[in-house]
N, C-alpha and C. Protein backbone atom coordinates (compact mmCIF):
# COMPACT_ATOMS: atom_id res chain seq x y z
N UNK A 1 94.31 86.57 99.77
CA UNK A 1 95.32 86.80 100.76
C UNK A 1 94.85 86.14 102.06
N UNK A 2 95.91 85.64 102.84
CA UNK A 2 95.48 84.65 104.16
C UNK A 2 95.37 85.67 105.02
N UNK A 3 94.36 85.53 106.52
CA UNK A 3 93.96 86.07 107.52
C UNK A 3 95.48 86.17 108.10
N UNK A 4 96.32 85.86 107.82
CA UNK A 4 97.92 86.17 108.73
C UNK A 4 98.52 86.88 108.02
N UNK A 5 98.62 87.05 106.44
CA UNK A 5 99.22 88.28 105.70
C UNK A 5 98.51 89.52 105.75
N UNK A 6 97.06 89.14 105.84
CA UNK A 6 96.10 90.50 105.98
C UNK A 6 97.07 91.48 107.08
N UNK A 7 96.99 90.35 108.31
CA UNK A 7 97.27 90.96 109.94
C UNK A 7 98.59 91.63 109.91
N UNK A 8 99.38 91.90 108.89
CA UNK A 8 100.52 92.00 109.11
C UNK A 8 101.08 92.78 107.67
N UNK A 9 99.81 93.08 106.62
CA UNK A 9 100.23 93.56 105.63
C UNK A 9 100.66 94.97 105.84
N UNK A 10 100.18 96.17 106.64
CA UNK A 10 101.05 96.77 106.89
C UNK A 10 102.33 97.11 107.83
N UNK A 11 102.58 96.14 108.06
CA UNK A 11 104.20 96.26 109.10
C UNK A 11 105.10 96.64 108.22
N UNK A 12 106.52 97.50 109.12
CA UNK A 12 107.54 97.65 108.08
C UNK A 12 108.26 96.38 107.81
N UNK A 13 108.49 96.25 106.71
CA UNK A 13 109.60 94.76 106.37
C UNK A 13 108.94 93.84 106.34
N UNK A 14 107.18 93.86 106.56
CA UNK A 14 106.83 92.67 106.24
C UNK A 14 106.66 92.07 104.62
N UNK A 15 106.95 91.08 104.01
CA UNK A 15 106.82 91.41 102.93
C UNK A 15 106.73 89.66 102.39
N UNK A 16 105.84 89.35 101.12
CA UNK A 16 105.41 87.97 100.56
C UNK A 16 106.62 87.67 99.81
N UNK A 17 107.67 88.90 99.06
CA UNK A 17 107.78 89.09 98.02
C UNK A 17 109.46 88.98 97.94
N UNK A 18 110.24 88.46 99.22
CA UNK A 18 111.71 89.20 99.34
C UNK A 18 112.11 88.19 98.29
N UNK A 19 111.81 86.98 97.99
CA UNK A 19 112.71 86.71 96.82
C UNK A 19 112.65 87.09 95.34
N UNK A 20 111.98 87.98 95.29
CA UNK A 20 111.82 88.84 94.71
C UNK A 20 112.06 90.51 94.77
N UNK A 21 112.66 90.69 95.80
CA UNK A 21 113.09 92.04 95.92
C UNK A 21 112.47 92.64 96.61
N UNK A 22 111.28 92.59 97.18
CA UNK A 22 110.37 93.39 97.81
C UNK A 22 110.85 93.49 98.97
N UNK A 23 110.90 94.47 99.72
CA UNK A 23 111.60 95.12 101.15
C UNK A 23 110.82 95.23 102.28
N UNK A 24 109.27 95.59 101.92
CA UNK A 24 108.29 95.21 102.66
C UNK A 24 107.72 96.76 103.11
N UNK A 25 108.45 97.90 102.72
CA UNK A 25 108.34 98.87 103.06
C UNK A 25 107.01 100.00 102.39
N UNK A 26 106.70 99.58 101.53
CA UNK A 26 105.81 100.27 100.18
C UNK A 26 104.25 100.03 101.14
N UNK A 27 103.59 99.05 101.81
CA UNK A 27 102.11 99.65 102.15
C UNK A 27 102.64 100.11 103.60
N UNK A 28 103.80 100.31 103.85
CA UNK A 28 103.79 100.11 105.63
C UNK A 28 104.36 102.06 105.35
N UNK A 29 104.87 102.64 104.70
CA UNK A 29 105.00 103.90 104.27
C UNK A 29 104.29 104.59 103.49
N UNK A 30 102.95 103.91 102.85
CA UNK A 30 101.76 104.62 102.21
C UNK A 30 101.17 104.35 103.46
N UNK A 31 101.21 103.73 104.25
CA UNK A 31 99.80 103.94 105.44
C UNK A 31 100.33 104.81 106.43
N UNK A 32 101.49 105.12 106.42
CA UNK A 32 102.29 106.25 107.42
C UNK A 32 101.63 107.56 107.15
N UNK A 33 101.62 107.45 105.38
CA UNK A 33 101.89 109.11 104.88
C UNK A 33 99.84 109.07 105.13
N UNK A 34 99.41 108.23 104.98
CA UNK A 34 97.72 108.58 104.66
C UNK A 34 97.18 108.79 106.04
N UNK A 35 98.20 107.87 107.16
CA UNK A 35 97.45 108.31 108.82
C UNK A 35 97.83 109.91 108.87
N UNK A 36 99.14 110.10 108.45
CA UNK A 36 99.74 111.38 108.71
C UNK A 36 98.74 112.47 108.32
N UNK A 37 97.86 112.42 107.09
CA UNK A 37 97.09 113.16 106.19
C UNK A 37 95.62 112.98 107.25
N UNK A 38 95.26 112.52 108.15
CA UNK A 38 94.28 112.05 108.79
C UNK A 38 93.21 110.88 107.92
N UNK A 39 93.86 110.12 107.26
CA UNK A 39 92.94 109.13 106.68
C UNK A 39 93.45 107.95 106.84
N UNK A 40 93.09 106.79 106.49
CA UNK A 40 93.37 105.48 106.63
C UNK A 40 93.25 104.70 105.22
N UNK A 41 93.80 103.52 105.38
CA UNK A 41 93.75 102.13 104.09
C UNK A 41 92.56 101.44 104.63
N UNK A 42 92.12 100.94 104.15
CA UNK A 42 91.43 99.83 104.16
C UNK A 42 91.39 98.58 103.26
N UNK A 43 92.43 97.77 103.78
CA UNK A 43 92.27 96.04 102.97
C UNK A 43 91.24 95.10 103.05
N UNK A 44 90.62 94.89 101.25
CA UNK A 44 89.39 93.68 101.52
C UNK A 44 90.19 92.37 100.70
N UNK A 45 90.39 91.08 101.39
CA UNK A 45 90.84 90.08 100.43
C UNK A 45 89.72 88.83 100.41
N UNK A 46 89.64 88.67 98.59
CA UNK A 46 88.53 87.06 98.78
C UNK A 46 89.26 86.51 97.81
N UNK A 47 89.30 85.11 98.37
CA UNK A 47 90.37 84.41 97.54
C UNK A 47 89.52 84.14 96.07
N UNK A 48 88.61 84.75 95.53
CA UNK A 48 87.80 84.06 94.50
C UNK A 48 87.91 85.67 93.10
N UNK A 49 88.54 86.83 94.17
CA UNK A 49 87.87 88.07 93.20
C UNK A 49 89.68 88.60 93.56
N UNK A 50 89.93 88.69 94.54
CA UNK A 50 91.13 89.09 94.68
C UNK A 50 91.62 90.52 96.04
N UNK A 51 92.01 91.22 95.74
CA UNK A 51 92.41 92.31 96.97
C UNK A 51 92.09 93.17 96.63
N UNK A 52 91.49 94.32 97.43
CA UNK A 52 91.32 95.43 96.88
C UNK A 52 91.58 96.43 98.35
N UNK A 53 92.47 97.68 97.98
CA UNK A 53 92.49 98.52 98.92
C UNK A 53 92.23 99.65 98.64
N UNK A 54 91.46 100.33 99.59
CA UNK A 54 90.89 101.70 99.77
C UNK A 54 91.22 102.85 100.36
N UNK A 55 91.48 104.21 99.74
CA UNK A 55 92.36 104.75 100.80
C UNK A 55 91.54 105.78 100.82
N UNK A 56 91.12 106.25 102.46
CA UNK A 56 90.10 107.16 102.93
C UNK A 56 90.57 108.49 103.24
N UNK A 57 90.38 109.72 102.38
CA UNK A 57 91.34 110.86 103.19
C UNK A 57 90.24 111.55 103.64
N UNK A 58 90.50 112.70 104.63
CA UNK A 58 89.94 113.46 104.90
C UNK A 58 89.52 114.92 103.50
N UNK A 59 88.08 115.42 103.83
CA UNK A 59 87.48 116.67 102.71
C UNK A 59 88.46 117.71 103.39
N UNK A 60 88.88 118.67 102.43
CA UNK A 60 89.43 119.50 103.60
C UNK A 60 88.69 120.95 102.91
N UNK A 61 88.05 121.51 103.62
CA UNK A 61 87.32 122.97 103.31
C UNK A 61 88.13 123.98 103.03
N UNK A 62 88.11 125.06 101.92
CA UNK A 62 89.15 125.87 101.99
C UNK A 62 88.38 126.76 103.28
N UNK A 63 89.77 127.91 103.44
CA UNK A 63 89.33 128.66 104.37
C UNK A 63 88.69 130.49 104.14
């Protein structure tokens, strides 16, 4: 993935894929719901192995 799709892979509507249908909405509303949860994504791209994303939530202790 290029350093300009990285920058922009989660925006709403951004998307590689519209001629293909893609709306752009799917990582830009999983990174909504995971900030919401107090955690984050994390995107790694190498053009040789491919993309991989990580999604960090918070432990939550019962009470």
């Amino acid at each position: 993935m290029s350093d300009e799709v990285m920058a922009q892979i989660s925006e709403p509507f951004f998307t590689t894929k519209a001629e293909r249908g893609g709306t752009g909405l799917g990582l830009s509303i999983s990174s909504s719901i995971v900030e919401k949860h107090g955690g984050r994504l994390r995107f790694e791209s190498n053009k040789s192995s491919g993309t991989t994303v990580s999604i960090y939530l918070p432990i939550v202790k019962e009470a």
